[in-house]
C-alpha atoms as a PDB file:
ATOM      1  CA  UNK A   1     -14.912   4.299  12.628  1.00  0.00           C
ATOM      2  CA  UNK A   2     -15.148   8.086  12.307  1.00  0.00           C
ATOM      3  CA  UNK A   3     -13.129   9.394   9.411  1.00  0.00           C
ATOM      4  CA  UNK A   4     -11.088  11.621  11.910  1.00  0.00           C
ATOM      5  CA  UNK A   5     -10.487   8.673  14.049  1.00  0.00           C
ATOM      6  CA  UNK A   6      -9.190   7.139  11.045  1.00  0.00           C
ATOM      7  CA  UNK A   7      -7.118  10.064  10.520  1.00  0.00           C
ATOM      8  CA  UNK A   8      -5.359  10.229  13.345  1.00  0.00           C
ATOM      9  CA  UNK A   9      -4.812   6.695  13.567  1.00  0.00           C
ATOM     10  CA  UNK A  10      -2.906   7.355  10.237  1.00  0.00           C
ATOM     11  CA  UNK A  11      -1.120  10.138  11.217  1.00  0.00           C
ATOM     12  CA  UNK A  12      -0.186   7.908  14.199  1.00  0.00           C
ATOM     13  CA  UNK A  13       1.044   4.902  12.708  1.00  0.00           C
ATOM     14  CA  UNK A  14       2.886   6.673  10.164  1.00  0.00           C
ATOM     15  CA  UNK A  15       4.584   8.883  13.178  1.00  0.00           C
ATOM     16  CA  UNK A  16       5.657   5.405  14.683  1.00  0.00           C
ATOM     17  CA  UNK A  17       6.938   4.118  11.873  1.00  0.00           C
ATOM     18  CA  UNK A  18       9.168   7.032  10.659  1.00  0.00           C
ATOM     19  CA  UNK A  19      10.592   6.827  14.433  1.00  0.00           C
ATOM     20  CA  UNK A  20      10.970   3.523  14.725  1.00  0.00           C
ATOM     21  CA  UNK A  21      11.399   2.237  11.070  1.00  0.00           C
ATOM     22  CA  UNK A  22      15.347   2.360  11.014  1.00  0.00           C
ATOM     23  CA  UNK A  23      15.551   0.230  14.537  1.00  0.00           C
ATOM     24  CA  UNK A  24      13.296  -2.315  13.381  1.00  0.00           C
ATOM     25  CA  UNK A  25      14.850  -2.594  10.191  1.00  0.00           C
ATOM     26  CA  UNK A  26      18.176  -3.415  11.954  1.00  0.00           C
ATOM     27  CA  UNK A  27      16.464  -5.513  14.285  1.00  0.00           C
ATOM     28  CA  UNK A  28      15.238  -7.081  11.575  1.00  0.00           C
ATOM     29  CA  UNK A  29      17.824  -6.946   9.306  1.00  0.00           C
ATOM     30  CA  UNK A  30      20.246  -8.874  12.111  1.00  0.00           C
ATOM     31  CA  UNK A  31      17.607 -10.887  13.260  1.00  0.00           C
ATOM     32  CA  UNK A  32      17.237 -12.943   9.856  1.00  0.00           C
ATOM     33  CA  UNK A  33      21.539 -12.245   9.342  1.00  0.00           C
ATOM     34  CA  UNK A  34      21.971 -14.303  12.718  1.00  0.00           C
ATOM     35  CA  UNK A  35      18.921 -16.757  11.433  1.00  0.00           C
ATOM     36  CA  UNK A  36      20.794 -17.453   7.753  1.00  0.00           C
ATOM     37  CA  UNK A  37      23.875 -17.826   9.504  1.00  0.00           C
END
């Protein structure tokens, strides 16, 4: 893979994450609250 393919598949991911990484985390976060319980 190209290096700037790389890059942007970075700058992507990390761009997903920062939007997303608070609703997953409460998905999550309930997910395994509702599996424990």
């Amino acid at each position: 893979m190209p290096k700037w393919g790389y890059y942007l598949r970075e700058q992507w991911r990390k761009c997903f994450a920062s939007h997303l990484s608070t609703e997953v985390q409460n998905a999550i976060g309930i997910g395994i609250f509702h599996f424990i319980n």
